[in-house]
Protein backbone atom coordinates (compact mmCIF):
# COMPACT_ATOMS: atom_id res chain seq x y z
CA UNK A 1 0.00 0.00 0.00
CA UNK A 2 1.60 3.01 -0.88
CA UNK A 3 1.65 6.72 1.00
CA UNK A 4 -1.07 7.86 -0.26
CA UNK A 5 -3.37 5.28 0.08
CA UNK A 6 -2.36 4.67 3.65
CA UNK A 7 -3.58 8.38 4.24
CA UNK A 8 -6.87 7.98 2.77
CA UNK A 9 -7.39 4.77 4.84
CA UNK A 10 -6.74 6.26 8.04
CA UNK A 11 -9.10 9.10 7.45
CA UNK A 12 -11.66 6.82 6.69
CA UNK A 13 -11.12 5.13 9.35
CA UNK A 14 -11.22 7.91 11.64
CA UNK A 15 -14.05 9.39 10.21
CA UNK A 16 -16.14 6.38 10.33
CA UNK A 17 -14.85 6.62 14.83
CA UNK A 18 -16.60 9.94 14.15
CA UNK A 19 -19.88 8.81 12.27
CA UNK A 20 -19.95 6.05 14.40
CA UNK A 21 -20.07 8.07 17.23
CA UNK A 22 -22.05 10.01 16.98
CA UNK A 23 -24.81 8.05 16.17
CA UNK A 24 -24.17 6.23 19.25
CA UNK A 25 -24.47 9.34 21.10
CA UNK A 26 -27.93 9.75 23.39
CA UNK A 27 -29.53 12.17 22.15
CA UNK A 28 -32.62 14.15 24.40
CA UNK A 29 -35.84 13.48 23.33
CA UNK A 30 -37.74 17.01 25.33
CA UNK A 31 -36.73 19.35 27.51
CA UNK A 32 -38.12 20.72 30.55
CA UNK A 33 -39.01 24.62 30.13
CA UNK A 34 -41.35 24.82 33.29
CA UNK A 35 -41.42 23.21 36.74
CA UNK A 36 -43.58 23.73 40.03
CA UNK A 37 -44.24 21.35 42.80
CA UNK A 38 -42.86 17.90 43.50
CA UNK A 39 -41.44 16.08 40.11
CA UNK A 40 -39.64 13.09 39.99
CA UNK A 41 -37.15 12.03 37.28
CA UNK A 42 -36.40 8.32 37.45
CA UNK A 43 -33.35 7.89 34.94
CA UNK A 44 -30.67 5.03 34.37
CA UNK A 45 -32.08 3.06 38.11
CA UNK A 46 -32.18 6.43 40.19
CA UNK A 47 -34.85 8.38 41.65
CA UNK A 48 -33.95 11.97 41.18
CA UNK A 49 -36.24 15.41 43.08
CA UNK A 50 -36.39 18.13 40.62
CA UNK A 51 -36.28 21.82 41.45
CA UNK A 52 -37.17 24.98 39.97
CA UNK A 53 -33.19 25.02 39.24
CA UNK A 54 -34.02 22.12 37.02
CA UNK A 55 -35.84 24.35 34.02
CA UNK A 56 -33.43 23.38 31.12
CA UNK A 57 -32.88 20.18 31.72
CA UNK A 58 -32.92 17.10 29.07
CA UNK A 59 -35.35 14.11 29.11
CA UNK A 60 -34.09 10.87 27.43
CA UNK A 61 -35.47 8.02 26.35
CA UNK A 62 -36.92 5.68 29.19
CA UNK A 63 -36.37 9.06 31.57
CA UNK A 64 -39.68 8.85 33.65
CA UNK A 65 -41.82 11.73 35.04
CA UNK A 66 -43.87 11.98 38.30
CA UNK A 67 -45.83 14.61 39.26
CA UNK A 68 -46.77 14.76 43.32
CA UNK A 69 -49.61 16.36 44.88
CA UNK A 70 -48.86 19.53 43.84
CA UNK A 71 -46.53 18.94 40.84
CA UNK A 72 -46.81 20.54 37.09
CA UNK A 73 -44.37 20.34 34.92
CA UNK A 74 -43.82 21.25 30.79
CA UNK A 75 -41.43 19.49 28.50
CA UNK A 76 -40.77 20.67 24.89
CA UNK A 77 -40.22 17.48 22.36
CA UNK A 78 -36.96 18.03 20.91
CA UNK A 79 -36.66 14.21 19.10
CA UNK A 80 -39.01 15.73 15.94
CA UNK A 81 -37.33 17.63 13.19
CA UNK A 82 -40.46 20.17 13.92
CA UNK A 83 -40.22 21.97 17.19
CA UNK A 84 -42.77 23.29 19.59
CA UNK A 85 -44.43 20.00 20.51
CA UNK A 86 -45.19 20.72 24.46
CA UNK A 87 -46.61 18.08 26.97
CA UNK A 88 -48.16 19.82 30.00
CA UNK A 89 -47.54 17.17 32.59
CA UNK A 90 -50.60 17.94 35.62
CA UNK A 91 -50.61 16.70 39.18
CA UNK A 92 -50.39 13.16 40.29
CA UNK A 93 -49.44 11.65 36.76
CA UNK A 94 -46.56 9.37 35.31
CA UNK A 95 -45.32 8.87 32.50
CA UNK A 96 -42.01 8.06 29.98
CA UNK A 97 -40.74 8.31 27.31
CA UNK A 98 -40.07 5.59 24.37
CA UNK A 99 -38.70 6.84 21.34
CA UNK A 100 -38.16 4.78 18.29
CA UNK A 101 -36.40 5.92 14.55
CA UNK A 102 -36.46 3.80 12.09
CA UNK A 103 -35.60 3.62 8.43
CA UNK A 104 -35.40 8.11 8.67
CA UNK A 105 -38.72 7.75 10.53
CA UNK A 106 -39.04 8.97 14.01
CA UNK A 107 -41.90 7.44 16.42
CA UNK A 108 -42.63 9.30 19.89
CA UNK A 109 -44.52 6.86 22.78
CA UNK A 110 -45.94 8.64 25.48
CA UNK A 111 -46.74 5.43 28.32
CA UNK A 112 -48.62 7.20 30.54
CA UNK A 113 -49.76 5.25 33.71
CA UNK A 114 -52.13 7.61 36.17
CA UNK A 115 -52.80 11.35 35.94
CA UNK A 116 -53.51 13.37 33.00
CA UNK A 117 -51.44 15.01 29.83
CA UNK A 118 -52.34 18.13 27.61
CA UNK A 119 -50.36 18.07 24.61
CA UNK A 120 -50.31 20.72 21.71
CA UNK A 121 -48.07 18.68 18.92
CA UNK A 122 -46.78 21.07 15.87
CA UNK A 123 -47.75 19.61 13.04
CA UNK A 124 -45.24 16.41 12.07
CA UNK A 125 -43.78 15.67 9.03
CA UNK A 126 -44.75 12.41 7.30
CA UNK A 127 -42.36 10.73 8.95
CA UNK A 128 -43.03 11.09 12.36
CA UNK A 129 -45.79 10.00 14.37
CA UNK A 130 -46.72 10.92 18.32
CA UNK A 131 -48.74 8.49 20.23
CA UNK A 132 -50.02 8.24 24.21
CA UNK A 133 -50.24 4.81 25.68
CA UNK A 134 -52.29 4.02 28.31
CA UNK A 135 -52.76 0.45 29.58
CA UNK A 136 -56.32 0.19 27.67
CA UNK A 137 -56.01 2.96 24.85
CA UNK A 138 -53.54 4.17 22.18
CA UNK A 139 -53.88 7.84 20.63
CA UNK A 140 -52.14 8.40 17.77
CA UNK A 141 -51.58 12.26 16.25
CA UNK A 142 -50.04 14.46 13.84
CA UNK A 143 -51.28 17.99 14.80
CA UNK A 144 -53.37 19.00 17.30
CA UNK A 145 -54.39 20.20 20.87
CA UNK A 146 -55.63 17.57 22.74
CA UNK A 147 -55.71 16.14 26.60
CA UNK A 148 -55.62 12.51 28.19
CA UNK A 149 -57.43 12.15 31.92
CA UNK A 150 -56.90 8.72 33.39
CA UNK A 151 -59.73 8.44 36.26
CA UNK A 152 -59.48 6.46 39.55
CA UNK A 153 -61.11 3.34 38.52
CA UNK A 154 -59.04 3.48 35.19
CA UNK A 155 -61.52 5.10 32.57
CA UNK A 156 -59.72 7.13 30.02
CA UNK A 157 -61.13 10.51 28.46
CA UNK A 158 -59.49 12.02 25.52
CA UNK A 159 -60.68 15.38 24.34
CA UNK A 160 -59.38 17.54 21.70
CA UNK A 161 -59.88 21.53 20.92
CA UNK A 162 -57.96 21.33 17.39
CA UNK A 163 -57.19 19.03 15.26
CA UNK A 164 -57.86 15.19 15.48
CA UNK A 165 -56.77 12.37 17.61
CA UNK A 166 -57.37 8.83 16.40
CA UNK A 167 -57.89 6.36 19.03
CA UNK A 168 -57.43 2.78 19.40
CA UNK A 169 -58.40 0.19 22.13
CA UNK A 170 -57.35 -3.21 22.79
CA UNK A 171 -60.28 -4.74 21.28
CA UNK A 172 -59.04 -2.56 17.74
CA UNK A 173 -62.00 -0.54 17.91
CA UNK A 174 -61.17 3.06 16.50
CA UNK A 175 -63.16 6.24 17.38
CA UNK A 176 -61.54 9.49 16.14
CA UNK A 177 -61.65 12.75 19.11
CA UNK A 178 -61.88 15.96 17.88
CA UNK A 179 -63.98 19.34 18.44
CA UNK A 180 -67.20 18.97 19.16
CA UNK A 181 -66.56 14.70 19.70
CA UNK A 182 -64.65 13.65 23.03
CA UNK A 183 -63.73 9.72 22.88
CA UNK A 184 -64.39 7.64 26.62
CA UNK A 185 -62.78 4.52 27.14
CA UNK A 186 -64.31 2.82 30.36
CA UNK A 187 -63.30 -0.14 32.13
CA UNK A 188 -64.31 -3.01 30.70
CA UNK A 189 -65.95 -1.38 27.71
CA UNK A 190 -65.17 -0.63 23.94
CA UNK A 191 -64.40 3.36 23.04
CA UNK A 192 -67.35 5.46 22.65
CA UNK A 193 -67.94 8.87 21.44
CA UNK A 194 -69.98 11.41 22.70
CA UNK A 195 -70.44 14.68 20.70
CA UNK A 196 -70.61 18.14 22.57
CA UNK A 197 -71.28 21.72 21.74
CA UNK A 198 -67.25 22.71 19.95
CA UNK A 199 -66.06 24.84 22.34
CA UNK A 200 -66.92 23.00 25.83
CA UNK A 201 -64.40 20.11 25.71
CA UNK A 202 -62.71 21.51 28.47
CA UNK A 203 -65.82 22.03 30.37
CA UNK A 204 -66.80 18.78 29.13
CA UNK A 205 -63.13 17.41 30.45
CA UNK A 206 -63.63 18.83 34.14
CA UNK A 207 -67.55 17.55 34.30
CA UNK A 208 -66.37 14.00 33.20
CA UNK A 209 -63.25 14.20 36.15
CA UNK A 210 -65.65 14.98 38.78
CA UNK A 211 -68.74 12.81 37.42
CA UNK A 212 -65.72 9.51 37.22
CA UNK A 213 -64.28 10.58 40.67
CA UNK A 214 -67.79 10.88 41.72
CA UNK A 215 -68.59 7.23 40.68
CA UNK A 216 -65.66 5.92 41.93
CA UNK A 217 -66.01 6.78 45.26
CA UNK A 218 -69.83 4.80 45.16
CA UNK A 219 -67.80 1.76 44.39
CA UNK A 220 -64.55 2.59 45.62
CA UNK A 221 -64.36 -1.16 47.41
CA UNK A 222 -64.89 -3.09 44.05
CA UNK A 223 -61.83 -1.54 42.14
CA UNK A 224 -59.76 -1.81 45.35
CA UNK A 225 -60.41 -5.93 45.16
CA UNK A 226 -59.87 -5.70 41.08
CA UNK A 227 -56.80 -4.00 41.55
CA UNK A 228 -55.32 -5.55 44.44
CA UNK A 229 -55.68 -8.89 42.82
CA UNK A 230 -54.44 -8.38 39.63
CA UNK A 231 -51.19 -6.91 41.24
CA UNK A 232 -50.95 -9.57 43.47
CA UNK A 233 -50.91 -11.83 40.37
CA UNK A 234 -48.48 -9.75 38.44
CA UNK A 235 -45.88 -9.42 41.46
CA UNK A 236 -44.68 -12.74 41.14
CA UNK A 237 -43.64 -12.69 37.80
CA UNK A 238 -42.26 -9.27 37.71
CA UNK A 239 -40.16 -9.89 40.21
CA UNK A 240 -39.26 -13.58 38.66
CA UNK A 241 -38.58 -11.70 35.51
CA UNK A 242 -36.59 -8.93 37.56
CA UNK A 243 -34.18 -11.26 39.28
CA UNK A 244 -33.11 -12.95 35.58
CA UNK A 245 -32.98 -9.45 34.23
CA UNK A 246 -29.80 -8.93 36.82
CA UNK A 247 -27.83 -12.22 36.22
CA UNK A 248 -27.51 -10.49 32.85
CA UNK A 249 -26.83 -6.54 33.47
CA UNK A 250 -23.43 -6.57 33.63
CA UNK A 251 -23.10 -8.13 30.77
CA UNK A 252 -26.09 -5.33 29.50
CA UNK A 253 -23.80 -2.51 31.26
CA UNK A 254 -20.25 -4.09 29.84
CA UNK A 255 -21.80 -3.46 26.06
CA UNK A 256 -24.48 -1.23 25.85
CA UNK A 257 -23.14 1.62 27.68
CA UNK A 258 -22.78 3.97 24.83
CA UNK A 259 -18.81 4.59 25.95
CA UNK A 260 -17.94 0.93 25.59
CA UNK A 261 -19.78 0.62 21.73
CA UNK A 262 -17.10 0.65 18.90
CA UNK A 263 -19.09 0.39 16.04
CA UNK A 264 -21.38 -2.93 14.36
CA UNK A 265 -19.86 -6.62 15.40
CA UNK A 266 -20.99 -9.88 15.95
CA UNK A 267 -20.04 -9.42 19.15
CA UNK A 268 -22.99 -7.81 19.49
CA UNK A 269 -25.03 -9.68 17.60
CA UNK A 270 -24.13 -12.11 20.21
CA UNK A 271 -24.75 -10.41 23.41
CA UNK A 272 -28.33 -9.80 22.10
CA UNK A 273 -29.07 -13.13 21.53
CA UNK A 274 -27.81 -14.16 24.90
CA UNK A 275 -29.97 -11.81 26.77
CA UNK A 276 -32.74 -11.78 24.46
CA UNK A 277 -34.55 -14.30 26.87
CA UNK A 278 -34.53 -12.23 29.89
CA UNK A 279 -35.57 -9.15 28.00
CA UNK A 280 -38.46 -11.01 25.72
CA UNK A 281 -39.84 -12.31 29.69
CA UNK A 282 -39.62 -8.87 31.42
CA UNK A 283 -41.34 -7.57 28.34
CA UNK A 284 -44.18 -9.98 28.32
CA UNK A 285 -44.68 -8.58 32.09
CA UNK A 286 -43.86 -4.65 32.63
CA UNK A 287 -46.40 -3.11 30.55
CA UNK A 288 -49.17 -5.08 32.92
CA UNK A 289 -47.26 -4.63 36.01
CA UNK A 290 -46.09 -1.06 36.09
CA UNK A 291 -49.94 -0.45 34.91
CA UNK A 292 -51.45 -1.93 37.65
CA UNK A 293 -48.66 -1.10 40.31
CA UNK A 294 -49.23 2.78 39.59
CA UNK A 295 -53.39 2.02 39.43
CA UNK A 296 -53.00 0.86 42.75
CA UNK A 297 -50.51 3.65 43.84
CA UNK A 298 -53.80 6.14 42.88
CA UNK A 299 -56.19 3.84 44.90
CA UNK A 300 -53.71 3.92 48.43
CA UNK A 301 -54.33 7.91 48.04
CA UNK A 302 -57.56 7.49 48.37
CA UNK A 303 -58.12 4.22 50.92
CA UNK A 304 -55.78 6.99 53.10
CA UNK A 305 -59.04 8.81 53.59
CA UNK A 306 -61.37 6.08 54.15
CA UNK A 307 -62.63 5.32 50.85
CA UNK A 308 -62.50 1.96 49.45
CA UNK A 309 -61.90 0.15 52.39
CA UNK A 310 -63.11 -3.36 52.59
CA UNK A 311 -62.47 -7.11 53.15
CA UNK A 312 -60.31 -8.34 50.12
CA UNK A 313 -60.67 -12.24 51.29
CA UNK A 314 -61.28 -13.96 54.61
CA UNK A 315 -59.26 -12.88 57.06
CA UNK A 316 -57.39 -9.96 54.48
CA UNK A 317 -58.35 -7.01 54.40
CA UNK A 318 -57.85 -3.93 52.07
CA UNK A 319 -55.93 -2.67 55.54
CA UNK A 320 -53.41 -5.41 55.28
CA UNK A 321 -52.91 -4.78 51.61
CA UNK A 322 -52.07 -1.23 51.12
CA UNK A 323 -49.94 -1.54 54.44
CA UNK A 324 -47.92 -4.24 52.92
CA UNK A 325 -47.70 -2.39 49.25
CA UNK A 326 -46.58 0.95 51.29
CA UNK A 327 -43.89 -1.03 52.53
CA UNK A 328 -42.58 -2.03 49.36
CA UNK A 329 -43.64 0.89 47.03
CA UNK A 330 -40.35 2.71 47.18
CA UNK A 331 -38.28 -0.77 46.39
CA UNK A 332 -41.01 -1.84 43.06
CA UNK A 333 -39.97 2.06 41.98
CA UNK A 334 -36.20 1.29 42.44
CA UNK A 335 -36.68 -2.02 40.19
CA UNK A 336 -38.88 -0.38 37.37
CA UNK A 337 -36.35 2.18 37.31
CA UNK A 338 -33.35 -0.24 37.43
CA UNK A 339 -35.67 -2.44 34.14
CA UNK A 340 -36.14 0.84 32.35
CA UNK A 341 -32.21 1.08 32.35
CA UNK A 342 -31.92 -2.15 31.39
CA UNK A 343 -34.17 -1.60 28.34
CA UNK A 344 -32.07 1.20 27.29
CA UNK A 345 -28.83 -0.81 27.59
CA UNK A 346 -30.28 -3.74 25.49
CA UNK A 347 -31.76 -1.63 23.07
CA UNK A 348 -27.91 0.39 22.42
CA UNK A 349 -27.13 -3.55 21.93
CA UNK A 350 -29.84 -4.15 19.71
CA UNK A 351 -28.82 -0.63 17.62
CA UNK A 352 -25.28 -1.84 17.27
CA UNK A 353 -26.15 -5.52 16.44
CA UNK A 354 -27.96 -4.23 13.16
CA UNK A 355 -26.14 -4.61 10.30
CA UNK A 356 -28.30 -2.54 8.34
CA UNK A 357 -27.85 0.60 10.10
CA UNK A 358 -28.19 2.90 13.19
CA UNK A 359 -31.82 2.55 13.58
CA UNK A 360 -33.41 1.70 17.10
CA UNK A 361 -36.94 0.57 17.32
CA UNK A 362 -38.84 0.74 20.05
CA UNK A 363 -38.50 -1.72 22.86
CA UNK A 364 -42.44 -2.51 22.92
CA UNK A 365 -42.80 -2.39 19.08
CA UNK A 366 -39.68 -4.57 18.23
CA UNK A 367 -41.34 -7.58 16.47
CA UNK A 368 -38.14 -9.94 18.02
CA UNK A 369 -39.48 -9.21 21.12
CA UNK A 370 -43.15 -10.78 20.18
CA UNK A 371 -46.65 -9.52 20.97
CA UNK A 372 -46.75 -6.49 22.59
CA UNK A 373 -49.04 -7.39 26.11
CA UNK A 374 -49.83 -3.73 26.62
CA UNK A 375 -53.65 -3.34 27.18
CA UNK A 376 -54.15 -6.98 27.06
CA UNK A 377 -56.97 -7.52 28.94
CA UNK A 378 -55.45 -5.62 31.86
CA UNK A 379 -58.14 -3.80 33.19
CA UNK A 380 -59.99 -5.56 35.93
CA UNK A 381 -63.88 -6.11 35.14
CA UNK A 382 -66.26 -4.45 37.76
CA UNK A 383 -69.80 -3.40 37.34
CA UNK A 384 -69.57 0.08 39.83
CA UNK A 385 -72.50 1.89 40.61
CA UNK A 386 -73.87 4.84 38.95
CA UNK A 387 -71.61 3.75 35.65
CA UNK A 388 -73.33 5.13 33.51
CA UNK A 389 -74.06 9.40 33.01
């Protein structure tokens, strides 16, 4: 090889270090440009308080949001080529982030487990698509103004002042919110849609929070024994799926930590397929679990004031339950946390193993992983008083 062509192949060599890396680089998917209140950040297995000080700071994918009490918070989506997309994050809600791109396309996934989001998306390009995920409902947009409310019992209202929202539930039944036409999804039922005056979905939105809170309360007792038993059946196998997601983080941490990547190899091709098991069994799993952990999580806020307190089973009582989930809320946080970090270190794997470029689907739509569980049937079935308004 002679001078010359030694030159040129170090500085394609070097630049591919370059291209390489920074395509390997994390970028933020929003940014926070307002806080108030108490917000959590849970990011990489850590709990993290955010502060006023904290305006500015980046959200990544798998970061997740918690609003207290008295929390608010408003994040700018910085992932689409089309700024000004802001979520307005209200009190008592959670939430993450699970950003995919694909073949130039860019998908943003909004799981949102309790609370409520207002979102006013920018209009996208043709190539990028914006969805909210709740454990029952998916709502997919392009443009628009539009809110999610999550109530107590786990009914979902979507409303929109501009635009349209399409919405899909786990039954694939599609109604389409927009003004003048709000879209309910109630526990075990099918989406409806019930047309108002345009102008009055917010009215509409704060009539339907207090009529749902209203009608929870009558039959506070039935959702506490639907919810409490379906998390007592989901425990098990979380936490079975937890403890074989750690015999294989180090070997996650060792090569998907974005400092340790070099480029494509089999090497990684390798390290997927040896911890593809543990992540296609935690994936089967989370999406019920952390559902029905933070449903439950909204129903100890209220049992705390006396509502919704009754016998579970013979000798159990709803009592004895939310004293022994209070006990072990804090450490089921620390381990969702500590999966969601795990997620993002096999999906850096995953991203490197593809020979075919630096795309990185989405953890819950990656077709290797199988059938995505989310809303499977993971609503517990109660007939509750006064349904119906």
């Amino acid at each position: 090889m002679n001078k010359k062509n030694r030159i040129l192949t170090v500085f394609f060599a070097v630049l591919l270090c370059f291209v390489t890396a920074a395509a390997f680089a994390a970028d933020p998917v929003g940014q926070i440009v307002y806080i108030e209140g108490i917000v959590d950040l849970q990011r990489d297995g850590e709990i993290l308080e955010l502060w006023d000080s904290d305006i500015g700071l980046e959200i990544y994918n798998y970061d997740l949001i918690e609003t207290g009490y008295d929390g608010f918070v408003e994040i700018e989506v910085v992932s689409h080529k089309t700024r000004g997309t802001l979520i307005k994050v209200e009190n008592d809600t959670a939430f993450y982030f699970d950003t995919a791109k694909m073949g130039g396309s860019s998908k943003t996934n909004l799981t949102m487990m309790s609370g409520s989001l207002a979102l006013k998306v920018q209009k996208l390009t043709g190539n990028e698509e914006l969805n909210v995920r709740t454990e029952s409902t998916v709502m997919g947009v392009r443009g628009t103004d539009f809110s999610v409310q999550r109530a107590p019992e786990g009914s979902v209202l979507v409303t929109c002042v501009e635009g349209k929202v399409a919405c899909e539930d786990d039954r694939k039944m599609e109604r389409f919110a927009m003004p003048g036409s709000v879209v309910e999804k109630r526990s075990g039922s099918s989406l409806s849609r019930v047309d108002i005056d345009v102008g009055d979905e917010n009215l509409y939105g704060a009539y339907w929070t207090n009529k749902r809170e209203e009608i929870f309360r009558s039959g506070a007792d039935t959702f506490v024994k639907g919810y409490s038993a379906q998390y007592t059946n989901y425990l098990p196998r979380f936490l079975e799926a937890y403890d074989n997601l750690l015999a294989v983080k180090s070997q996650l941490e060792t090569y998907g930590l974005e400092e340790n990547q070099s480029g494509f190899s089999s090497k990684m091709i390798t390290v997927k397929a040896e911890t593809s098991d543990e992540m296609i069994m935690m994936r089967s799993i989370l999406p019920l679990f952390e559902h029905s952990f933070y449903a439950v999580q909204v129903l100890e806020k209220y049992h705390k004031q006396g509502i919704g307190r009754t016998m579970i089973e013979r000798n159990y009582s709803s009592d004895d339950f939310f004293d022994e989930f209070s006990g072990r809320k804090l450490e089921i946080k620390n381990k969702l946390a500590d999966v969601r970090y795990c997620i993002k270190l096999y999906m850096n794997i995953s991203r490197a193993a593809n020979p075919g470029g630096f795309d990185s689907p989405s953890f819950f739509d990656d077709m290797m992983m199988g059938p995505n569980p989310l809303g499977a049937g993971s609503m517990p079935q109660a007939n509750i008083p006064g349904g119906k308004f």
